[in-house]
C-alpha atoms as a PDB file:
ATOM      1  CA  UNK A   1      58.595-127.020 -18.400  1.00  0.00           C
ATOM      2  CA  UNK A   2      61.073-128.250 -20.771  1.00  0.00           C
ATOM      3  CA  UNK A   3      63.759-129.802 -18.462  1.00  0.00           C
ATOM      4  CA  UNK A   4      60.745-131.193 -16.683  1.00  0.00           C
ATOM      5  CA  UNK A   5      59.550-133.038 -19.231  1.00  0.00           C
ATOM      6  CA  UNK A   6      63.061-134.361 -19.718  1.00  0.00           C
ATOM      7  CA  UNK A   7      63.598-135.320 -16.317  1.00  0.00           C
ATOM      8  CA  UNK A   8      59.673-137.670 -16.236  1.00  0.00           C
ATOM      9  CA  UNK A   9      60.743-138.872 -19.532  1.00  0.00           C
ATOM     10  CA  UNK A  10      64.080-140.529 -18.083  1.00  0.00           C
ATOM     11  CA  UNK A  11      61.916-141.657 -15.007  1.00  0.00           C
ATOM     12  CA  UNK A  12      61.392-144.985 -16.991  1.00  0.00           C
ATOM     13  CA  UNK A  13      63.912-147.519 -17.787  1.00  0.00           C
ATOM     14  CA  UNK A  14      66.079-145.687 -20.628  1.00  0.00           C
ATOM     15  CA  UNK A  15      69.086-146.711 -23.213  1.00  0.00           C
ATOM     16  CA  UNK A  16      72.148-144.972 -23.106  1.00  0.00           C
ATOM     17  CA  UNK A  17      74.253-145.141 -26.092  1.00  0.00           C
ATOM     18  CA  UNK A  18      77.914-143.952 -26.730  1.00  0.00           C
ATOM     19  CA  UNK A  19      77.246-140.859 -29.119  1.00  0.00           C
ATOM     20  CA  UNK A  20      79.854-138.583 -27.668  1.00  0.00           C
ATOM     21  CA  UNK A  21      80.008-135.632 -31.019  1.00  0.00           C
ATOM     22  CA  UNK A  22      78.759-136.680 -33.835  1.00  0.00           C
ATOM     23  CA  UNK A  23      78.531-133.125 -35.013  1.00  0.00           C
ATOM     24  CA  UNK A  24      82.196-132.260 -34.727  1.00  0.00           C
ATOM     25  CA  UNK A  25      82.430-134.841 -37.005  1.00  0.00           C
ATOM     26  CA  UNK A  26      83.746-131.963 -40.193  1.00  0.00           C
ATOM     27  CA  UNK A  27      86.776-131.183 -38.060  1.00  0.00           C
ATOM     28  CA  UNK A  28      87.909-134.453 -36.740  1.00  0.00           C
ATOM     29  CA  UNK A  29      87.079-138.111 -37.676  1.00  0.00           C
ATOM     30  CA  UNK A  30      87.695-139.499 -34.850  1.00  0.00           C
ATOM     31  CA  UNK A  31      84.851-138.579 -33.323  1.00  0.00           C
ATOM     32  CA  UNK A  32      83.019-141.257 -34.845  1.00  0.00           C
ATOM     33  CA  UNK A  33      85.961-143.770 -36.833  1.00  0.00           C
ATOM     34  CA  UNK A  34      88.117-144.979 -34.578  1.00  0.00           C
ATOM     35  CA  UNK A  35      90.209-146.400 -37.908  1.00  0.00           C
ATOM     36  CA  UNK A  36      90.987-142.416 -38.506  1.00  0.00           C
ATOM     37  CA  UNK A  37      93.740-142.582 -35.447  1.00  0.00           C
ATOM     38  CA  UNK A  38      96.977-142.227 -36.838  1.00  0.00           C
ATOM     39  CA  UNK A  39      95.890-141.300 -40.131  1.00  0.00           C
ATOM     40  CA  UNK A  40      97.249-137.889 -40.125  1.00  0.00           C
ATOM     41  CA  UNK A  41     100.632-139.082 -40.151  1.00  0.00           C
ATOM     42  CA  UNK A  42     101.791-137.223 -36.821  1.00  0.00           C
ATOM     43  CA  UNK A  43     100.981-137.035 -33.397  1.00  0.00           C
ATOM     44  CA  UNK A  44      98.042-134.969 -33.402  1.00  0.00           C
ATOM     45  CA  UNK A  45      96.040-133.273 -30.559  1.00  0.00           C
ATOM     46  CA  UNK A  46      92.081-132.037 -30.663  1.00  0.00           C
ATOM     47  CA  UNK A  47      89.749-130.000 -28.875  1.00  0.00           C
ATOM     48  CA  UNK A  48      86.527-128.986 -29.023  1.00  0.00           C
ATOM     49  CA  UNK A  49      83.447-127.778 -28.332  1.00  0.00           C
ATOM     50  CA  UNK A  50      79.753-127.496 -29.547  1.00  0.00           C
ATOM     51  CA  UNK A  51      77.198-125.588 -28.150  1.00  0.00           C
ATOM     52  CA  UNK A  52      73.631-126.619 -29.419  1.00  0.00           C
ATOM     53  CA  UNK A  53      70.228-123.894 -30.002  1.00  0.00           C
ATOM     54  CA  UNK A  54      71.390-121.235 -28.144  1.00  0.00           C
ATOM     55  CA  UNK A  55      68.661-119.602 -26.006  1.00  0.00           C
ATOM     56  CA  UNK A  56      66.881-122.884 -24.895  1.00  0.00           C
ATOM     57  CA  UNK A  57      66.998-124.527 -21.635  1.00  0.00           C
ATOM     58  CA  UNK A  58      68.892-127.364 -21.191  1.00  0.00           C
ATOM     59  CA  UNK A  59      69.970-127.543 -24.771  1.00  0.00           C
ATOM     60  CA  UNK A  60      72.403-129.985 -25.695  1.00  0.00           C
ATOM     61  CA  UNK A  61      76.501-128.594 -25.180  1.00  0.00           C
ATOM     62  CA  UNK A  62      79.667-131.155 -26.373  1.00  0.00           C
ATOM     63  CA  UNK A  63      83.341-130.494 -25.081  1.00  0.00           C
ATOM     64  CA  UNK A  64      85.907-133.328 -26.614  1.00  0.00           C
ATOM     65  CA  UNK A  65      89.602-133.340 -26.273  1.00  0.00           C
ATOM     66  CA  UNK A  66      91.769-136.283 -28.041  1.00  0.00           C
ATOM     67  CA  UNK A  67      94.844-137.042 -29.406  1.00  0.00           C
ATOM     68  CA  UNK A  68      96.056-139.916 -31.964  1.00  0.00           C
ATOM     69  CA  UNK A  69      99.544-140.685 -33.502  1.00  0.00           C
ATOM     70  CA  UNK A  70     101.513-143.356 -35.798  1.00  0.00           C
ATOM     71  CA  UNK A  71     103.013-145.791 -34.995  1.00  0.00           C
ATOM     72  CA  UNK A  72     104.887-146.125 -38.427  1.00  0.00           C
ATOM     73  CA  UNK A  73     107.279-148.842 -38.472  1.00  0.00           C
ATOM     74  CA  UNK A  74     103.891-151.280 -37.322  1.00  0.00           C
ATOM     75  CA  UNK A  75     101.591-149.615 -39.698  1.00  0.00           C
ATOM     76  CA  UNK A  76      99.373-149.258 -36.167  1.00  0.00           C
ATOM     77  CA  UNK A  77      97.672-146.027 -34.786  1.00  0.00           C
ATOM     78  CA  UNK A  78      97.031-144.902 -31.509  1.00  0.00           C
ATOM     79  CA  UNK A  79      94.264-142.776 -30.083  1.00  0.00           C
ATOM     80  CA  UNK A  80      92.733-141.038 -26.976  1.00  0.00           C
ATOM     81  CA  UNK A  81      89.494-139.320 -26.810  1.00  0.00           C
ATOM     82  CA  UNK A  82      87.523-137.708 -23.911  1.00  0.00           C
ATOM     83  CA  UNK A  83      84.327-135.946 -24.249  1.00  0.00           C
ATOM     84  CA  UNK A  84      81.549-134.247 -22.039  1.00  0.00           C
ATOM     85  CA  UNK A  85      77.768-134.164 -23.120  1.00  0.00           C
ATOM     86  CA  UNK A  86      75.146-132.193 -21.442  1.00  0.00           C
ATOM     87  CA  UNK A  87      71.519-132.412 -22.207  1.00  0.00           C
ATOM     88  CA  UNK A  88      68.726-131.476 -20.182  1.00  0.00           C
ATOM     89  CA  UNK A  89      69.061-133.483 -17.010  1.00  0.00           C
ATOM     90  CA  UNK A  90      71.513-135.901 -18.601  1.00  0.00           C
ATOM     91  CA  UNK A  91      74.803-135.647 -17.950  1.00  0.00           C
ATOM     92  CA  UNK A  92      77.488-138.410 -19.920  1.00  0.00           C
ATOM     93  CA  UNK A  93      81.388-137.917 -20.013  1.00  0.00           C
ATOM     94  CA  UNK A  94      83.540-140.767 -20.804  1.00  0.00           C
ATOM     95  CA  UNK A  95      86.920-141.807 -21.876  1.00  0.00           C
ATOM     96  CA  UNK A  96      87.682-144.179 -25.211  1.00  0.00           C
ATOM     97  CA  UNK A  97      90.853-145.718 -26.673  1.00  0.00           C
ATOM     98  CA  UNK A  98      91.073-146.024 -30.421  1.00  0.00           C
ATOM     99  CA  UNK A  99      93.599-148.591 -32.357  1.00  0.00           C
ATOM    100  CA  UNK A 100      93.802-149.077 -35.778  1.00  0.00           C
ATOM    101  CA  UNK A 101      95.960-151.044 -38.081  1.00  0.00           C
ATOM    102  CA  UNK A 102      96.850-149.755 -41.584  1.00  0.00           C
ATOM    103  CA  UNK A 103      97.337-151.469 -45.019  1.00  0.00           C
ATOM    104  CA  UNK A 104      99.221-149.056 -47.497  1.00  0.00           C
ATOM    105  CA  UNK A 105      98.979-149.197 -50.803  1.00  0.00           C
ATOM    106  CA  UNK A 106     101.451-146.647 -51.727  1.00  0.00           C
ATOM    107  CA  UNK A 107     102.887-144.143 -50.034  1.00  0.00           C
ATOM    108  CA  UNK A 108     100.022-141.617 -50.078  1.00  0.00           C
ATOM    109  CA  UNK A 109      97.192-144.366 -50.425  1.00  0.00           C
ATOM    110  CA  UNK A 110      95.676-146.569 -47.038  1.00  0.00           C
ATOM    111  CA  UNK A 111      93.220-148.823 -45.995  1.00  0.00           C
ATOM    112  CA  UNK A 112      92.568-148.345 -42.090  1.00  0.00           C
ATOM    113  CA  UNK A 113      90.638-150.730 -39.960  1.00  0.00           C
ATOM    114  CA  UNK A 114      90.183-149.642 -36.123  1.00  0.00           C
ATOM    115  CA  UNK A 115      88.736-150.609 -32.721  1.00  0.00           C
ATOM    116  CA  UNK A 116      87.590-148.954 -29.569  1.00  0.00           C
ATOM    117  CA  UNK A 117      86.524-149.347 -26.265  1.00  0.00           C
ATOM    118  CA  UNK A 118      86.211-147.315 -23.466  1.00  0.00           C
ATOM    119  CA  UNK A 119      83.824-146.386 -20.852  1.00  0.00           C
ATOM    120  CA  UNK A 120      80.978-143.608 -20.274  1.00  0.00           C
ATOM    121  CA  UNK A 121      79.447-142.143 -16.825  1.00  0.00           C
ATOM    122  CA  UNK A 122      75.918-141.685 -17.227  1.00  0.00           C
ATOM    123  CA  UNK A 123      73.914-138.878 -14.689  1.00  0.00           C
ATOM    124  CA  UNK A 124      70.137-137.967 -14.501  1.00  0.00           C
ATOM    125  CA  UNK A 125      69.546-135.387 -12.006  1.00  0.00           C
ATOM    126  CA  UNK A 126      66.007-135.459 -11.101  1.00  0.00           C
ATOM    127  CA  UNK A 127      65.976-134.373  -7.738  1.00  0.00           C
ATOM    128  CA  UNK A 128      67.231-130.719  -8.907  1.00  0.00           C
ATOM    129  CA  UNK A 129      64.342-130.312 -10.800  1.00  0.00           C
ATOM    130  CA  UNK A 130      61.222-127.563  -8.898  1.00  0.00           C
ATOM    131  CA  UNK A 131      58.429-129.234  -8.650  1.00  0.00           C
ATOM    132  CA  UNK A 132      54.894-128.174  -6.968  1.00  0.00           C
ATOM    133  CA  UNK A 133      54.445-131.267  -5.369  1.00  0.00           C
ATOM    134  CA  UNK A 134      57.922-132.222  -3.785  1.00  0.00           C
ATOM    135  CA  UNK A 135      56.788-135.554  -2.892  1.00  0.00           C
ATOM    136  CA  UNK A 136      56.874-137.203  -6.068  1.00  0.00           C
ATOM    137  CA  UNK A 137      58.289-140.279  -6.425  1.00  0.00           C
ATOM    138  CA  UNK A 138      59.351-139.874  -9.637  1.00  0.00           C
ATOM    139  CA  UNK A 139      62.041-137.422  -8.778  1.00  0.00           C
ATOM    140  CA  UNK A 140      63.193-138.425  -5.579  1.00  0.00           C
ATOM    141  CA  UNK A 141      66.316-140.876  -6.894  1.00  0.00           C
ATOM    142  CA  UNK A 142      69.215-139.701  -9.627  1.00  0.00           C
ATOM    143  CA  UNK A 143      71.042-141.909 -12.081  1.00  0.00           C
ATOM    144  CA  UNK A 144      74.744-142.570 -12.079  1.00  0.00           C
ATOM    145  CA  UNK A 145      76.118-145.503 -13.557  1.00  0.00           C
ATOM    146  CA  UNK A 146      79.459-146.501 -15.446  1.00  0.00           C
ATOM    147  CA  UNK A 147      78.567-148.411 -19.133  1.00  0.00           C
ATOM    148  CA  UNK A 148      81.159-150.047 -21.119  1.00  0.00           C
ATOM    149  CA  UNK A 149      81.235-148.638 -24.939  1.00  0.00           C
ATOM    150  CA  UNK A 150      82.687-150.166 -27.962  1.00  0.00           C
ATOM    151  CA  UNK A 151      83.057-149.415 -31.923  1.00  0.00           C
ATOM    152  CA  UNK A 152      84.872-150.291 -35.057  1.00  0.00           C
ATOM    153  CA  UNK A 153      85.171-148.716 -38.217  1.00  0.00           C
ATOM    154  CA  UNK A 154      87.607-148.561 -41.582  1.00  0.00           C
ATOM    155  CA  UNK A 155      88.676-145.717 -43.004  1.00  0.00           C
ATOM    156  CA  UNK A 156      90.450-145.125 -46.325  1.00  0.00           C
ATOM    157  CA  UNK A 157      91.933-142.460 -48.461  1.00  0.00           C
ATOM    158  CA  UNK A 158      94.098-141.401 -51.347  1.00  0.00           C
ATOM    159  CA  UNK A 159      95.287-138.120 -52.953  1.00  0.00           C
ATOM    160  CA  UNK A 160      92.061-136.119 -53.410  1.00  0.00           C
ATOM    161  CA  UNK A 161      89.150-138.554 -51.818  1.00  0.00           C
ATOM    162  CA  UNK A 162      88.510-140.276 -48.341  1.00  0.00           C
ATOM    163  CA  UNK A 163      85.724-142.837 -47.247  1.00  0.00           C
ATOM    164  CA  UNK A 164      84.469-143.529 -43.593  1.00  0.00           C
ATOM    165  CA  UNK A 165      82.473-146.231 -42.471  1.00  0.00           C
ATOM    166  CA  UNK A 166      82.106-146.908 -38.886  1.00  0.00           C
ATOM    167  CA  UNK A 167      79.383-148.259 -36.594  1.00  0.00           C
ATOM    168  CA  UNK A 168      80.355-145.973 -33.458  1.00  0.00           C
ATOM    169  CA  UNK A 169      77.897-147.729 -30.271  1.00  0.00           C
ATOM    170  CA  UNK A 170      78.374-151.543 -31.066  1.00  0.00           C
ATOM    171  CA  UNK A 171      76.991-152.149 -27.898  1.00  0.00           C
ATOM    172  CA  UNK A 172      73.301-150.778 -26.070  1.00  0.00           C
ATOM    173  CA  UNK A 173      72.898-151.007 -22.300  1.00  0.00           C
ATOM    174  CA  UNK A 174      69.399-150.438 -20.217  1.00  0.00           C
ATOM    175  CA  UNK A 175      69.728-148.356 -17.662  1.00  0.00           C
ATOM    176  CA  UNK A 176      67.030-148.368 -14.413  1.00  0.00           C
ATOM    177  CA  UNK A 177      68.069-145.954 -11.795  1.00  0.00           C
ATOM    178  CA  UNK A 178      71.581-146.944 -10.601  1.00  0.00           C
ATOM    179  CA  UNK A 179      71.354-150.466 -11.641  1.00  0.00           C
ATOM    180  CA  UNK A 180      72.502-151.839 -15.700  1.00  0.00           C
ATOM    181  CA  UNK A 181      69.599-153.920 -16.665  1.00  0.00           C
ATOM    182  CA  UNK A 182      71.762-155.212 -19.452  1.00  0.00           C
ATOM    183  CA  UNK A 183      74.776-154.408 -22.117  1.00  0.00           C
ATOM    184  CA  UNK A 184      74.010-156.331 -25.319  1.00  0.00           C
ATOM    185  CA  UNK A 185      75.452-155.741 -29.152  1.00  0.00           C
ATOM    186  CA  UNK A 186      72.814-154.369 -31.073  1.00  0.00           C
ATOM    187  CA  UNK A 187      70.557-156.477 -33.479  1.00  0.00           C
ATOM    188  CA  UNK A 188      70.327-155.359 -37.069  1.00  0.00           C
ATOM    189  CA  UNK A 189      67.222-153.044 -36.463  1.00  0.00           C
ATOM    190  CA  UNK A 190      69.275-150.979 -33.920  1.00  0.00           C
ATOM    191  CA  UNK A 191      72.488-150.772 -35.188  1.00  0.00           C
ATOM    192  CA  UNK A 192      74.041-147.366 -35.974  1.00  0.00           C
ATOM    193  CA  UNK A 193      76.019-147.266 -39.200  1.00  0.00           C
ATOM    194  CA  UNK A 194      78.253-144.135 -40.247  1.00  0.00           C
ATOM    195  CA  UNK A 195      79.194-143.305 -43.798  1.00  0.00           C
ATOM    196  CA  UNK A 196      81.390-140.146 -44.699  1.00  0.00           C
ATOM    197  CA  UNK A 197      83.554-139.429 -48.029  1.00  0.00           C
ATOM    198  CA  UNK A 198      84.869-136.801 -49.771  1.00  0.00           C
ATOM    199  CA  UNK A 199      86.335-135.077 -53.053  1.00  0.00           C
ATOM    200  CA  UNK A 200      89.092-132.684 -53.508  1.00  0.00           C
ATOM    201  CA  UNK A 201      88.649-130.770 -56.971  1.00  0.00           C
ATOM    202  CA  UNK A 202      91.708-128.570 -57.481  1.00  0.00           C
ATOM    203  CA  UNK A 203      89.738-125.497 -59.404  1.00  0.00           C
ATOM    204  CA  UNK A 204      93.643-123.550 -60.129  1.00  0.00           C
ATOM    205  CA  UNK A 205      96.631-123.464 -58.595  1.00  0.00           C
ATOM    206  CA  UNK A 206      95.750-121.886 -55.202  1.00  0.00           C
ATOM    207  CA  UNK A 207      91.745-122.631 -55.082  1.00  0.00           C
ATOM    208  CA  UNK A 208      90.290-126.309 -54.066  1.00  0.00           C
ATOM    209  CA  UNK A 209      87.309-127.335 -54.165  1.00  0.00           C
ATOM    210  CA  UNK A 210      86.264-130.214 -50.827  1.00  0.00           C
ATOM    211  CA  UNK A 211      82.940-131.427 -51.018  1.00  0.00           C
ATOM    212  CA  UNK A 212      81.208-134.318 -48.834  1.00  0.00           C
ATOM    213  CA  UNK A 213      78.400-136.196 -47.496  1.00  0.00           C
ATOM    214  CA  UNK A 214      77.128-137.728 -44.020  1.00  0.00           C
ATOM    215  CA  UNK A 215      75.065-140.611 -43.930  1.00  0.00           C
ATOM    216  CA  UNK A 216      73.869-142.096 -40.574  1.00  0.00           C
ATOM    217  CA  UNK A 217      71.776-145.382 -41.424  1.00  0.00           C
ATOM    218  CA  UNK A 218      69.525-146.947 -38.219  1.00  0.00           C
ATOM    219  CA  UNK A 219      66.718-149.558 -38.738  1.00  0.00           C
ATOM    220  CA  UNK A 220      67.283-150.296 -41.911  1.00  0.00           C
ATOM    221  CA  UNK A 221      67.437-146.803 -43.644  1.00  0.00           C
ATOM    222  CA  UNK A 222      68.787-143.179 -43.916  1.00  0.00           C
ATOM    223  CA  UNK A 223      67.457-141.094 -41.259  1.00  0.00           C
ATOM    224  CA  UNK A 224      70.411-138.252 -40.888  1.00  0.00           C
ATOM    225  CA  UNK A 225      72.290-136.457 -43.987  1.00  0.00           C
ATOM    226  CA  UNK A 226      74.857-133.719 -44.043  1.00  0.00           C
ATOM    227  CA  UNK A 227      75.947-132.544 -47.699  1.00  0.00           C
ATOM    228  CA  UNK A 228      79.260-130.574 -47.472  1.00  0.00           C
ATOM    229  CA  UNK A 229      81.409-128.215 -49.640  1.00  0.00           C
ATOM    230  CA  UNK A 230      84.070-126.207 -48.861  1.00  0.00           C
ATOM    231  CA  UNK A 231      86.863-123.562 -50.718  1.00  0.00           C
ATOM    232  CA  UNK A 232      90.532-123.872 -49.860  1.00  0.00           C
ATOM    233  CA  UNK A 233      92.797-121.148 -50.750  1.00  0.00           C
ATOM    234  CA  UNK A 234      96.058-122.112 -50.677  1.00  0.00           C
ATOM    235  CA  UNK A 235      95.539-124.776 -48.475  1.00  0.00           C
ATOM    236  CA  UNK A 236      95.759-122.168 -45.984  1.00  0.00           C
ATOM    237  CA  UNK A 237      91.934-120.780 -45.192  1.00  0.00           C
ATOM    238  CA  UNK A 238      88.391-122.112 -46.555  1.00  0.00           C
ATOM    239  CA  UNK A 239      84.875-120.918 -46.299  1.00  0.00           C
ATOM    240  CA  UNK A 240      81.811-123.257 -46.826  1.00  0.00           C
ATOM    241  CA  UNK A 241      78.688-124.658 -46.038  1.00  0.00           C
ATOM    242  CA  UNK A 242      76.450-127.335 -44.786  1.00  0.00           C
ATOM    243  CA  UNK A 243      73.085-128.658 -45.258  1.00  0.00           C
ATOM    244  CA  UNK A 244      71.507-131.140 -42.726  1.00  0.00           C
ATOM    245  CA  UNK A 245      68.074-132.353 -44.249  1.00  0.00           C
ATOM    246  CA  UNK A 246      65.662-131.024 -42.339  1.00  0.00           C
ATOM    247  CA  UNK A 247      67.752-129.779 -39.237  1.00  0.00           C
ATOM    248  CA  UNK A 248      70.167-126.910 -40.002  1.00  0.00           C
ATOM    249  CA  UNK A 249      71.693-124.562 -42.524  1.00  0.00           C
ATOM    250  CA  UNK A 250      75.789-124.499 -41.025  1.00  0.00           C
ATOM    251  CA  UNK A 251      78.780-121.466 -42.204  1.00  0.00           C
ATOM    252  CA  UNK A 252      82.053-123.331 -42.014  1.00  0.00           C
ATOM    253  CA  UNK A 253      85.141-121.088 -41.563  1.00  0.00           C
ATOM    254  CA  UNK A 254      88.625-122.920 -41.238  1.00  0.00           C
ATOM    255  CA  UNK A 255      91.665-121.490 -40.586  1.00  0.00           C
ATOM    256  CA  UNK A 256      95.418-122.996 -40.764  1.00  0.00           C
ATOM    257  CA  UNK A 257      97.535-120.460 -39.144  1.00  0.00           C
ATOM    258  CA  UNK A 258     101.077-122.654 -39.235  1.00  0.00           C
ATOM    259  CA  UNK A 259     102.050-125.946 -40.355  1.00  0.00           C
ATOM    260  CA  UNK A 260     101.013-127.323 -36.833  1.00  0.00           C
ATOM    261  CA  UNK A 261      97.974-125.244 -35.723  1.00  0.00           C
ATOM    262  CA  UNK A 262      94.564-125.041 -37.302  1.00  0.00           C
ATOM    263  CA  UNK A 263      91.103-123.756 -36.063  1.00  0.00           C
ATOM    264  CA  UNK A 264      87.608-124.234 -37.117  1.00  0.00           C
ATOM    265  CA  UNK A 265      84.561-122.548 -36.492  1.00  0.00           C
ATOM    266  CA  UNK A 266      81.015-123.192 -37.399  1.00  0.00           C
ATOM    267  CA  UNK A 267      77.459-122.040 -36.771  1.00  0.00           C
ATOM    268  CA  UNK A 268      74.365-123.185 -37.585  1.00  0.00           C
ATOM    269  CA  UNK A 269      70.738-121.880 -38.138  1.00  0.00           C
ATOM    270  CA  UNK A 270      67.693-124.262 -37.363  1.00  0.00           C
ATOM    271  CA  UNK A 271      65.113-125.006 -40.373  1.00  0.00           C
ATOM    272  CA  UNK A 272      61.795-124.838 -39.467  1.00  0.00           C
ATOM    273  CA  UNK A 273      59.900-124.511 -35.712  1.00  0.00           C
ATOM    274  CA  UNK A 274      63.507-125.114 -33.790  1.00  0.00           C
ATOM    275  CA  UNK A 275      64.593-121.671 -35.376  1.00  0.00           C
ATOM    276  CA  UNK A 276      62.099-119.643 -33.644  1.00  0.00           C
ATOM    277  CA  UNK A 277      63.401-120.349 -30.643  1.00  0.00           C
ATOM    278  CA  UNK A 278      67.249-120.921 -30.733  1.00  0.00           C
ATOM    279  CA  UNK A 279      69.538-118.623 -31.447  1.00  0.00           C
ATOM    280  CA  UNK A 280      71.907-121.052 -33.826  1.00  0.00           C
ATOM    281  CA  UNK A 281      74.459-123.597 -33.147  1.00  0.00           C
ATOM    282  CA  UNK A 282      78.189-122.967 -32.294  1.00  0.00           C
ATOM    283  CA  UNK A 283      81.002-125.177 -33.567  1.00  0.00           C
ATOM    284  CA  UNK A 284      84.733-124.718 -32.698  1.00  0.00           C
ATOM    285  CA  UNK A 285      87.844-126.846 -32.737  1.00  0.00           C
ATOM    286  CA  UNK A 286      91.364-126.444 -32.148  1.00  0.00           C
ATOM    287  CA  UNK A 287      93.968-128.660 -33.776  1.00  0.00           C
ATOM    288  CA  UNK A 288      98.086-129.435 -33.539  1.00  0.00           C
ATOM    289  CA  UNK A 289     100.229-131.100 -35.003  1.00  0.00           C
ATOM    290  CA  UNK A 290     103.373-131.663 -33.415  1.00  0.00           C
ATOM    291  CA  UNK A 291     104.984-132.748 -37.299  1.00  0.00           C
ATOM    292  CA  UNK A 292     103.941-131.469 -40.571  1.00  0.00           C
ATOM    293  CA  UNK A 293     100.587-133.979 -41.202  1.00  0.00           C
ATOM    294  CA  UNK A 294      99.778-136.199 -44.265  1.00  0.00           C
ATOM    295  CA  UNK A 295      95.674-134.426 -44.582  1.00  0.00           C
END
């Protein structure tokens, strides 16, 4: 019953957006600032994978893989990013390139400003979906188009704080069966706007102290926060938490086993109806670095 009333819902003419992980968001930045590429310092490569409330039909599932590097003597950085969303009936997976272009302050403090484009393939299967009456109309076509995506964003840090601010889908097409209705730039009521940041608070010698927030602003307010925190020993392995008003409770557990490999787990328990029936919400990413990084 659920994936079928998924599948009548997308009957109708429906917007498709590029949102390709915005919850994998605490591991990698570029997954919604395309001004993060090259900010590490080194060429680094990313992936991972999300699987959302376990135990329900057709719940949503994220796989990303991307890379970024420096391009140091042009202050310029470089990135790749794939990704693989599955939802119900919907299927999207799509390619973007990222470029950014950094002003340095100092050698440990940047302003980034970045770009990207790129390009998503869209899929409703309706006609896999058991119905009584095998007739209907409304399930007797399936949607697969290609839509053009675009974002921008600016990123900066120093020693011990960051700030993100990105507006990730700069551009909203209409989708009617196979055809694009449309691919416009959205207005001021519909635009998506990003903002992450971030604290380090060195607590002793070995323990740090990293907390931050997610704010996600659409028509005109705040409709989706995350407040972070986490506890780095060493620089080497940190537990912590997140709280998603009125969404989740998330365990964060990172792990940097060398100077070039890191991993990153999370999982997250619904708040409210949601938790009766899912079983949680599973995070993971895996990261290298193919030189000592600058974060």
């Amino acid at each position: 019953m659920f994936i079928m009333l998924i599948g009548m819902c997308m009957v109708k003419t429906s917007c498709a957006q590029e949102d390709p992980s915005n919850s994998l968001y605490l591991f990698n930045l570029l997954n919604i600032n395309p001004a993060y590429a090259g900010s590490r310092g080194t060429l680094s490569i990313t992936t991972g994978f999300h699987k959302q409330w376990v135990g329900v039909p057709g719940s949503p599932r994220t796989s990303t893989f991307s890379m970024d590097a420096p391009i140091n003597e042009h202050h310029l950085g470089l990135g790749l990013q794939l990704y693989d969303n599955r939802i119900g009936l919907e299927h999207t997976s799509g390619i973007n390139g990222s470029f950014s272009t950094m002003l340095n302050f100092a050698d440990d403090e940047f302003l980034s400003l970045g770009l990207q484009g790129g390009i998503l393939n869209y899929r409703i299967d309706r006609t896999s979906v058991a119905l009584p009456f095998q007739d209907d109309p409304a399930f007797q076509y399936n949607t697969n188009v290609m839509i053009p995506t675009a974002g921008a964003g600016a990123y900066y840090q120093r020693p011990k704080f960051y700030a993100s601010l990105s507006a990730p889908s700069l551009l909203v097409s209409t989708v009617n069966l196979n055809k694009i209705v449309s691919v416009n730039s959205p207005s001021l009521k519909n635009l998506q706007v990003i903002l992450t940041t971030g604290i380090g608070a060195q607590l002793s010698d070995d323990i740090e102290l990293k907390p931050s927030v997610y704010l996600r602003w659409m028509n005109g307010k705040v409709f989706d926060v995350h407040v972070n925190s986490s506890i780095w020993y060493k620089d080497l392995i940190s537990l912590g938490f997140s709280y998603r008003y009125n969404d989740a409770i998330l365990g964060i557990f990172e792990l940097k086993i060398n100077n070039k490999l890191s991993f990153g787990y999370s999982y997250a328990s619904s708040i409210g109806d949601r938790g009766i029936f899912s079983q949680g919400t599973h995070e993971a990413i895996i990261r290298f670095d193919f030189g000592p990084s600058d974060n």
